[in-house]
PDB file of N, CA and C in Angstrom:
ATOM      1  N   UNK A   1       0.845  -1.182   0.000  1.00  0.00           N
ATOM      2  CA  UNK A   1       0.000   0.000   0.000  1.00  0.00           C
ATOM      3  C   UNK A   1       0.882   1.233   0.000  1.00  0.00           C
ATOM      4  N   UNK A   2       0.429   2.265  -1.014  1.00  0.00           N
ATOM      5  CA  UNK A   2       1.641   3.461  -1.047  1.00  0.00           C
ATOM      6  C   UNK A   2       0.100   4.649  -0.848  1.00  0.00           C
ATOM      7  N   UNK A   3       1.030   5.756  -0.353  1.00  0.00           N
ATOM      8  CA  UNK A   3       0.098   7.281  -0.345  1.00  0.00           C
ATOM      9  C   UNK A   3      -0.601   7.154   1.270  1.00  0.00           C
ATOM     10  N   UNK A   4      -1.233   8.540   1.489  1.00  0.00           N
ATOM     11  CA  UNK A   4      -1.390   8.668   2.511  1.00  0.00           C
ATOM     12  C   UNK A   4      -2.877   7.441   3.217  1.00  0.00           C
ATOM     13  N   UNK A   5      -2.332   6.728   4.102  1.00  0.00           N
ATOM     14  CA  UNK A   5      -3.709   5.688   4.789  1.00  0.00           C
ATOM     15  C   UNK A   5      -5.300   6.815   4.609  1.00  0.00           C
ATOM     16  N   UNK A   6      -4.925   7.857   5.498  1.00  0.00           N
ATOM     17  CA  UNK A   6      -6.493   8.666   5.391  1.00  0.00           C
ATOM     18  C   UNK A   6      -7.283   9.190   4.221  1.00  0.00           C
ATOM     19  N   UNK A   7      -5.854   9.261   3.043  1.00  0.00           N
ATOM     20  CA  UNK A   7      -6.728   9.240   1.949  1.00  0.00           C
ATOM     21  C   UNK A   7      -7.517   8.492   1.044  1.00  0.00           C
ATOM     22  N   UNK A   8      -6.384   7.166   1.046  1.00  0.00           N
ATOM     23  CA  UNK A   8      -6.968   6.107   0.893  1.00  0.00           C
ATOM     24  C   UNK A   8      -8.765   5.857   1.350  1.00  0.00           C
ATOM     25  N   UNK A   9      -8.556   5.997   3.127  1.00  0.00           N
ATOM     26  CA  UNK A   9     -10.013   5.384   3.351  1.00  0.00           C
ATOM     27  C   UNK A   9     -10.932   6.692   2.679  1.00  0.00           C
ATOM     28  N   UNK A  10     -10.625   7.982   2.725  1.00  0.00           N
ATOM     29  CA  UNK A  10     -11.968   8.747   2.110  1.00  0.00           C
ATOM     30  C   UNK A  10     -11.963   8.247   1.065  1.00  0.00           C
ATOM     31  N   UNK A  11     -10.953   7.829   0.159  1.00  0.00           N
ATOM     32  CA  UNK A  11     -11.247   7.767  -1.459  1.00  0.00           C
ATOM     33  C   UNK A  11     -12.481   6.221  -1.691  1.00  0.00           C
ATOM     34  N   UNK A  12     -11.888   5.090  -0.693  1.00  0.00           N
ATOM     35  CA  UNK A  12     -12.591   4.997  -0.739  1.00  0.00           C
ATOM     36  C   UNK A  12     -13.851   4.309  -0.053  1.00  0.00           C
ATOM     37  N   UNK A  13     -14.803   4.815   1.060  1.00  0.00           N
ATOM     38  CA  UNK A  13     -15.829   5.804   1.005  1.00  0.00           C
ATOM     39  C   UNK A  13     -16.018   6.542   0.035  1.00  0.00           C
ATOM     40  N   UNK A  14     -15.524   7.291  -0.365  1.00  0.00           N
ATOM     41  CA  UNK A  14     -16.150   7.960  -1.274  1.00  0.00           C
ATOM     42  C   UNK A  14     -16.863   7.566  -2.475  1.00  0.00           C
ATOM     43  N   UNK A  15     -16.283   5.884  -2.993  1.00  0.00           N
ATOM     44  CA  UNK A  15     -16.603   5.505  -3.803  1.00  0.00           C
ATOM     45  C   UNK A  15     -18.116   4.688  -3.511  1.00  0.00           C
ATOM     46  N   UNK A  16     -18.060   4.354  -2.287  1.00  0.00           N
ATOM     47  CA  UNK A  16     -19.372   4.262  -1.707  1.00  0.00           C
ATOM     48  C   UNK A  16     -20.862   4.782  -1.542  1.00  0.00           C
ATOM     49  N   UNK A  17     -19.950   6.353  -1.727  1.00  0.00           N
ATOM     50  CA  UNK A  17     -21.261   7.691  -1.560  1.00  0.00           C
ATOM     51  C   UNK A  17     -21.779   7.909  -2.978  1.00  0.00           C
ATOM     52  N   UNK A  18     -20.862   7.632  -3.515  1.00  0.00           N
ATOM     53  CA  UNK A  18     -20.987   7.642  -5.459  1.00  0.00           C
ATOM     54  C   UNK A  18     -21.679   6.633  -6.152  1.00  0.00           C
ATOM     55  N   UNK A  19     -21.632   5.054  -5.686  1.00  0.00           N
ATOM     56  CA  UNK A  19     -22.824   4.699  -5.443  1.00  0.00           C
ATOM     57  C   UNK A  19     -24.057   4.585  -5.459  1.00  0.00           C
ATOM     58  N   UNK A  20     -24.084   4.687  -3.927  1.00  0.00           N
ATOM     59  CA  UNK A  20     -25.263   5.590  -3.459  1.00  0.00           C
ATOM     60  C   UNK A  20     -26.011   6.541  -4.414  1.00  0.00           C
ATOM     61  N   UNK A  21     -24.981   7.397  -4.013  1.00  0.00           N
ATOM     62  CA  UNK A  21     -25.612   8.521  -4.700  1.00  0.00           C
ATOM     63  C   UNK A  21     -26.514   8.574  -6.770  1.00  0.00           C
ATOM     64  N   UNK A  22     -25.654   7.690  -6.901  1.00  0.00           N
ATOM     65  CA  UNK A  22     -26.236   7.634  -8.538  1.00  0.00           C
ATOM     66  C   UNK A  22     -27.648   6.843  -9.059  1.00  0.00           C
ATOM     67  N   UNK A  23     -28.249   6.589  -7.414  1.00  0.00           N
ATOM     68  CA  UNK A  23     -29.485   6.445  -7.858  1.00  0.00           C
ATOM     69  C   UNK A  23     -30.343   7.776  -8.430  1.00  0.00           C
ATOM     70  N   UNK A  24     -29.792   9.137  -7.956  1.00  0.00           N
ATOM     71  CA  UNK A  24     -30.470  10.624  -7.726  1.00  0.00           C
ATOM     72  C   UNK A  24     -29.341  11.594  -8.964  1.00  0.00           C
ATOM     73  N   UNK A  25     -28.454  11.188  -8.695  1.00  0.00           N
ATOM     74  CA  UNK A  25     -27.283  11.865  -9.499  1.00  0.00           C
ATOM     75  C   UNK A  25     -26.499  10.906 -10.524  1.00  0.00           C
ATOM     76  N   UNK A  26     -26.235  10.899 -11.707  1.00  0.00           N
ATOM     77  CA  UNK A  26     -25.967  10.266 -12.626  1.00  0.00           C
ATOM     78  C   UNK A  26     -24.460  10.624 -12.922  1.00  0.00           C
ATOM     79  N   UNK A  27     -23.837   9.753 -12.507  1.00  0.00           N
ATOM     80  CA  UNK A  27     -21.965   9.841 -12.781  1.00  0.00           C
ATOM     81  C   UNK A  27     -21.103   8.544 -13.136  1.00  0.00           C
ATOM     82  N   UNK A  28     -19.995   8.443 -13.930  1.00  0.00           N
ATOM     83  CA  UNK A  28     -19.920   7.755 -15.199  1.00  0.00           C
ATOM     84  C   UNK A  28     -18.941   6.708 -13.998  1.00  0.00           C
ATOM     85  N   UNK A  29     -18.688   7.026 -13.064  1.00  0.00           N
ATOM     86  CA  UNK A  29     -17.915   6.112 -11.861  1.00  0.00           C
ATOM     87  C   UNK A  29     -18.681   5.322 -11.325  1.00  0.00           C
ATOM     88  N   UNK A  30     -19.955   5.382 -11.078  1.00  0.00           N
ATOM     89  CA  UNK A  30     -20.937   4.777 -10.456  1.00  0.00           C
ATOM     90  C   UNK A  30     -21.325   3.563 -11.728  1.00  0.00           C
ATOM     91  N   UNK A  31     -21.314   4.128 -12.874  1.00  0.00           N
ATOM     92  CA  UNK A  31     -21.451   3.129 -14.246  1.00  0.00           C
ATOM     93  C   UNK A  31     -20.493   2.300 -13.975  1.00  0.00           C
ATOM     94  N   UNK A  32     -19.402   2.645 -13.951  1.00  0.00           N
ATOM     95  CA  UNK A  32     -18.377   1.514 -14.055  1.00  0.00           C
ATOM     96  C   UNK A  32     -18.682   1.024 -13.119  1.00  0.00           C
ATOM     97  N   UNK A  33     -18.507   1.054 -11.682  1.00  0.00           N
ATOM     98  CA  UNK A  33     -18.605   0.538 -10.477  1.00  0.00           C
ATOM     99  C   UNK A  33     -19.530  -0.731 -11.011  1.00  0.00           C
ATOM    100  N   UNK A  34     -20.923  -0.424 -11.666  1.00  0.00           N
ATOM    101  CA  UNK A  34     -21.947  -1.204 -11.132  1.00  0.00           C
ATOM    102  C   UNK A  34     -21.772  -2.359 -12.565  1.00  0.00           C
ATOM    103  N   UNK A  35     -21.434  -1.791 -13.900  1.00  0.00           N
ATOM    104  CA  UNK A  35     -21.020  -2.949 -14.712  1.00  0.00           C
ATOM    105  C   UNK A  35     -19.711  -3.927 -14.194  1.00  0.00           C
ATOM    106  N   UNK A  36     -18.965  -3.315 -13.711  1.00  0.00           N
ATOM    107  CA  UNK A  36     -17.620  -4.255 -13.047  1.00  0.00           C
ATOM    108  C   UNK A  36     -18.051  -5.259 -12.306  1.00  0.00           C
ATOM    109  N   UNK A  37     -18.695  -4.795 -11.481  1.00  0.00           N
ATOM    110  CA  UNK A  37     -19.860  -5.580  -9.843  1.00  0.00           C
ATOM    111  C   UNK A  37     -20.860  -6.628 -10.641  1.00  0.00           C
ATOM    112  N   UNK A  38     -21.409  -6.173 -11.712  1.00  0.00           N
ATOM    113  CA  UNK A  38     -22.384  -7.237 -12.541  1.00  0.00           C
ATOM    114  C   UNK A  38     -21.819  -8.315 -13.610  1.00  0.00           C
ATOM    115  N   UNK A  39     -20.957  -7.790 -14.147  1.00  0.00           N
ATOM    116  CA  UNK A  39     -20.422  -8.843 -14.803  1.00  0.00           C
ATOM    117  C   UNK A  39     -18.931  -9.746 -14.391  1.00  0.00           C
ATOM    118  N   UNK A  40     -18.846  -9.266 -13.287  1.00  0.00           N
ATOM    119  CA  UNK A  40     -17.298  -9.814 -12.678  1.00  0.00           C
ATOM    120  C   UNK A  40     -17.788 -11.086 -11.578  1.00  0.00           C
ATOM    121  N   UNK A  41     -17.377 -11.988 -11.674  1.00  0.00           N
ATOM    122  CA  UNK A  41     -18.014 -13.128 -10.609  1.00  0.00           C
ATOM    123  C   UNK A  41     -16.597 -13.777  -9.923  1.00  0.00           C
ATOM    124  N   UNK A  42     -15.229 -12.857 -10.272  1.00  0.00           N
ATOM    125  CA  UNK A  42     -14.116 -14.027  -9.791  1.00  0.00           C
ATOM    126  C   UNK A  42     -13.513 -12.907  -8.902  1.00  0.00           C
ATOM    127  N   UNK A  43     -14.018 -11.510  -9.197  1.00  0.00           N
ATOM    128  CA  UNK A  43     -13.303 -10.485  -8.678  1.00  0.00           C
ATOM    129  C   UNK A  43     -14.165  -9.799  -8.045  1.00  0.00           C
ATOM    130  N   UNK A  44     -13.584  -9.363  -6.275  1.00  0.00           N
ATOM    131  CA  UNK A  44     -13.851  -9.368  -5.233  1.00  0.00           C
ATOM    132  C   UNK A  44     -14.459  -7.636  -5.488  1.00  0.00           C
ATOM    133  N   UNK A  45     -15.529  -6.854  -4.513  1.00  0.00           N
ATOM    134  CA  UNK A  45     -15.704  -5.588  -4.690  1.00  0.00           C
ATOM    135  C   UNK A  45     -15.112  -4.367  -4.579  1.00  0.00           C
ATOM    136  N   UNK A  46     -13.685  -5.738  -3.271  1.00  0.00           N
ATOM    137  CA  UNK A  46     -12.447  -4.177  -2.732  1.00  0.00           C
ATOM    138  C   UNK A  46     -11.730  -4.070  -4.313  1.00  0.00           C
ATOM    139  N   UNK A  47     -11.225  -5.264  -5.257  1.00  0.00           N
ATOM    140  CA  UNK A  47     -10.577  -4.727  -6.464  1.00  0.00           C
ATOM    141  C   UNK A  47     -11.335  -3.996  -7.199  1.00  0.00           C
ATOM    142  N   UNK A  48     -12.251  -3.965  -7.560  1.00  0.00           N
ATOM    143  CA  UNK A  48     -13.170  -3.003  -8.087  1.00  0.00           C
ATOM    144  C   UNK A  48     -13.171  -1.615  -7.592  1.00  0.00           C
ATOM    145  N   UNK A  49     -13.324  -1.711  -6.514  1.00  0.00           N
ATOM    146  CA  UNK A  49     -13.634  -0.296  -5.885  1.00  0.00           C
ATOM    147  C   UNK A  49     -12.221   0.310  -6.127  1.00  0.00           C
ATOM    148  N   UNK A  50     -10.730  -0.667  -5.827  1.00  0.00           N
ATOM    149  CA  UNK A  50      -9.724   0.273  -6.326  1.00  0.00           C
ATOM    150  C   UNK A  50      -9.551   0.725  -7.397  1.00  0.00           C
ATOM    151  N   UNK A  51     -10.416  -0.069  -8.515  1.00  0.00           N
ATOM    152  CA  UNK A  51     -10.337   0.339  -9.636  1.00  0.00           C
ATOM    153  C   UNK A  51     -10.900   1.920 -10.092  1.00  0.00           C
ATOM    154  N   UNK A  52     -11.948   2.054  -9.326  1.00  0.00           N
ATOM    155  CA  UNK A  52     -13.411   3.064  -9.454  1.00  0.00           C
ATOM    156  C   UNK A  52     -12.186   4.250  -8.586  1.00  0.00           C
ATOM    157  N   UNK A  53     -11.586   3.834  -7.454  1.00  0.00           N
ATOM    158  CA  UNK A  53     -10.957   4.854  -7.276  1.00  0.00           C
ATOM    159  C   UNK A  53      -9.408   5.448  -7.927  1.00  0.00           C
ATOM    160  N   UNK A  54      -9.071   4.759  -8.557  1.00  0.00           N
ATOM    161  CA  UNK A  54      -8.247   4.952  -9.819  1.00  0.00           C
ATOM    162  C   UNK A  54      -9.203   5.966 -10.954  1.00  0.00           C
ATOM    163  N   UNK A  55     -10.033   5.523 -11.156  1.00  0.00           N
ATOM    164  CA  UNK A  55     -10.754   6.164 -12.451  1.00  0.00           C
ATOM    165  C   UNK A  55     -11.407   7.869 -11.699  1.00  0.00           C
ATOM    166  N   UNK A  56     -11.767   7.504 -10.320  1.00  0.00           N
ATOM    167  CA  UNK A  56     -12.040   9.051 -10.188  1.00  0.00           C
ATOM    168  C   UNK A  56     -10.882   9.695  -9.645  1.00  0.00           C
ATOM    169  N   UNK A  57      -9.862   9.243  -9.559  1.00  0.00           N
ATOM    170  CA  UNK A  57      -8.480  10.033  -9.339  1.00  0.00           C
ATOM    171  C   UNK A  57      -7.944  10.794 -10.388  1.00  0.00           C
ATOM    172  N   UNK A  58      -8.111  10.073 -11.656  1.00  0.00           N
ATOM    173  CA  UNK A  58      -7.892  10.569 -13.308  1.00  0.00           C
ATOM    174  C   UNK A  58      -8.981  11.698 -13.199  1.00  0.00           C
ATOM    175  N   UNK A  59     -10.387  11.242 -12.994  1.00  0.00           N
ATOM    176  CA  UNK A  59     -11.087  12.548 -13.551  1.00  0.00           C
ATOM    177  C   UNK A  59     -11.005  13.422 -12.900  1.00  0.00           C
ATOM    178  N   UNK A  60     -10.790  13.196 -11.642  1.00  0.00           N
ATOM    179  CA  UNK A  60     -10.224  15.028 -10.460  1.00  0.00           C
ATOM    180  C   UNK A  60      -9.683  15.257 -11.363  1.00  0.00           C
ATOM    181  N   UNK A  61      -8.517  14.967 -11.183  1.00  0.00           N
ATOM    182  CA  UNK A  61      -7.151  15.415 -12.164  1.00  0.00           C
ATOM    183  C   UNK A  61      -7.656  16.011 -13.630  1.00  0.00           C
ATOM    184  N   UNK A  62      -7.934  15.239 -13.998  1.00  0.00           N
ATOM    185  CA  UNK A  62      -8.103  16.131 -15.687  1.00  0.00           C
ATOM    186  C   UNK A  62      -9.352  17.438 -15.446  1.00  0.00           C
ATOM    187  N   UNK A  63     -10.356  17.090 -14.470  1.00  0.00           N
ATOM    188  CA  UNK A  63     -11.171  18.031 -14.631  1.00  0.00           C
ATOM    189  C   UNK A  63     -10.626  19.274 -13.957  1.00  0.00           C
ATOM    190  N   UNK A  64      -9.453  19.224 -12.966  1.00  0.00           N
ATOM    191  CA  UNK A  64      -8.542  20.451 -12.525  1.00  0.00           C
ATOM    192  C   UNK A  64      -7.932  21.054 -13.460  1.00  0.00           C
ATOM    193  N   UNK A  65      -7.090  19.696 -14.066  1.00  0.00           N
ATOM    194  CA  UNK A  65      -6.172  20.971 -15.110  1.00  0.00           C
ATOM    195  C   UNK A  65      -6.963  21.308 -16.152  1.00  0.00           C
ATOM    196  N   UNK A  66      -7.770  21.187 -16.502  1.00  0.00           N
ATOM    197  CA  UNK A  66      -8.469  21.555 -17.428  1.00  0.00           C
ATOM    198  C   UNK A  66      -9.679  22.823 -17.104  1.00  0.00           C
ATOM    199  N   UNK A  67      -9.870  22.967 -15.695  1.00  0.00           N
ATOM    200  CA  UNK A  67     -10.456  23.800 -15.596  1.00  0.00           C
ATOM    201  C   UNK A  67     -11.531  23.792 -15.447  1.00  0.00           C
ATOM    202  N   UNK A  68     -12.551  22.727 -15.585  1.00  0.00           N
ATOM    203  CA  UNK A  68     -14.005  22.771 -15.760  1.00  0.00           C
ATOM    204  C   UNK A  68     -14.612  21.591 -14.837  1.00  0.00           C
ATOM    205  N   UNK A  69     -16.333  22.000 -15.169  1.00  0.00           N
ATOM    206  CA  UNK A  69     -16.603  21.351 -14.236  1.00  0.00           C
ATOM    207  C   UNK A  69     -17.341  20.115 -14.532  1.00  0.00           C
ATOM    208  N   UNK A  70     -17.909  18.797 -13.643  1.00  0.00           N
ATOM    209  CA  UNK A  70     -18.083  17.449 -14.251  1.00  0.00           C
ATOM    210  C   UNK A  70     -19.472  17.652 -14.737  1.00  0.00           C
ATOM    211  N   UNK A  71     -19.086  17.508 -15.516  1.00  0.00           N
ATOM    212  CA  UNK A  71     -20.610  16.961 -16.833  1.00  0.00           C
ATOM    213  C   UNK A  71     -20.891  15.792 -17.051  1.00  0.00           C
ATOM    214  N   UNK A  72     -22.046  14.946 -16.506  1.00  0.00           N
ATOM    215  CA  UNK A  72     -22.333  13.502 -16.716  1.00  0.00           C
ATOM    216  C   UNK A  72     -22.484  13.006 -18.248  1.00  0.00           C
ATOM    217  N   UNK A  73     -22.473  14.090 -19.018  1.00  0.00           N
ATOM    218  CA  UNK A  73     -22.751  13.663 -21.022  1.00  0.00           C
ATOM    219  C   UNK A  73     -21.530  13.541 -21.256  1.00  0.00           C
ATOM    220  N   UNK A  74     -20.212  14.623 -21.124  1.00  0.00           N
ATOM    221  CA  UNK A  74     -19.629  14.405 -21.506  1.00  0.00           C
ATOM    222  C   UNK A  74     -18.082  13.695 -21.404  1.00  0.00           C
ATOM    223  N   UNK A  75     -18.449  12.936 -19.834  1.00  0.00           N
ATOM    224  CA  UNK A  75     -17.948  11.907 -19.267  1.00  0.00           C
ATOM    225  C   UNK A  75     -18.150  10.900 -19.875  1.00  0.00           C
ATOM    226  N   UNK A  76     -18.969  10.487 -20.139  1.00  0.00           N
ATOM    227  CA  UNK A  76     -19.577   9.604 -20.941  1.00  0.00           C
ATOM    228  C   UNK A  76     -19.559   9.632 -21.844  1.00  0.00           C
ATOM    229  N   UNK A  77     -19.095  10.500 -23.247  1.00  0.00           N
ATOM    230  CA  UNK A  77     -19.178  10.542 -24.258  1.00  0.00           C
ATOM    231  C   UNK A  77     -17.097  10.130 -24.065  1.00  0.00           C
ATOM    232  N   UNK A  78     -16.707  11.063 -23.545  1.00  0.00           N
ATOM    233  CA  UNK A  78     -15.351  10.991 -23.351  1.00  0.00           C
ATOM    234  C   UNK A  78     -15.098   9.580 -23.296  1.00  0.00           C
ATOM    235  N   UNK A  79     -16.004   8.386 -22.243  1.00  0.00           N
ATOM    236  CA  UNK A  79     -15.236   7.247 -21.938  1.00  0.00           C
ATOM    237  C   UNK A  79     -15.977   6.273 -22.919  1.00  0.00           C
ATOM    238  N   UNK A  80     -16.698   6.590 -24.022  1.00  0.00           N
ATOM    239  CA  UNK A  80     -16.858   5.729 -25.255  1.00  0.00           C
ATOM    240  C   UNK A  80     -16.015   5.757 -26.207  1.00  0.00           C
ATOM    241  N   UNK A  81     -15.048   7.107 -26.126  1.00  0.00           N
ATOM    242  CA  UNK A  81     -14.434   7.247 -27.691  1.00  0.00           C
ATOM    243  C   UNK A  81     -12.962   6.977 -27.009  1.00  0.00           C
ATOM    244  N   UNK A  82     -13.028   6.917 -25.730  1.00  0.00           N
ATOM    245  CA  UNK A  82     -11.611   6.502 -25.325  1.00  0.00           C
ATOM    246  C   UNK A  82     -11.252   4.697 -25.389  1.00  0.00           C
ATOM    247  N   UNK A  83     -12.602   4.107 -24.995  1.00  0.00           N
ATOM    248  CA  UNK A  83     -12.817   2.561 -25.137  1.00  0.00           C
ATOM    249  C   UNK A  83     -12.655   2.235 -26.867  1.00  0.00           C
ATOM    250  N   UNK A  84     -12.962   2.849 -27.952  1.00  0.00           N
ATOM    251  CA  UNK A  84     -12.361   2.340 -28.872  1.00  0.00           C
ATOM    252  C   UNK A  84     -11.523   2.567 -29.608  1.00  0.00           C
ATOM    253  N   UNK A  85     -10.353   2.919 -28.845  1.00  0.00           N
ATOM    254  CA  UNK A  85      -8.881   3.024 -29.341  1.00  0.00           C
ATOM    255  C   UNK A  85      -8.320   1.910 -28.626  1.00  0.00           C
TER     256      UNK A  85
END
């Protein structure tokens, strides 16, 4: 395990609240989360969830340097045209 322990556990929790939350709020982490969780039967929910928190570590990041703010369309449009390359 590398990086700080406390961030670790918010990150993820957090991936928990995201979740949650995308019954009301629609976000492209919660997609993955829940296709990974449905079609994965050999792999456990903590690898997943590190995965989900890998993927929203990228989108902080790009949505900082870039300046703007998260858009559920074009998250989603972003992670279709990135899947077929």
């Amino acid at each position: 395990k590398h990086g700080n322990a406390v961030a670790r556990k918010l990150l993820y929790r957090a991936i928990g609240q995201i979740d949650n939350a995308a019954k009301t709020n629609p976000c492209h982490i919660a997609d993955y989360y829940e296709s990974k969780k449905l079609s994965s039967q050999t792999q456990g929910f903590k690898k997943i969830a590190i995965a989900s928190i890998h993927k929203l570590i990228r989108t902080i990041y790009a949505l900082i340097i870039n300046d703007q703010p998260y858009d559920y369309n074009v998250a989603t449009h972003n992670q279709k045209d990135f899947s077929r390359n």
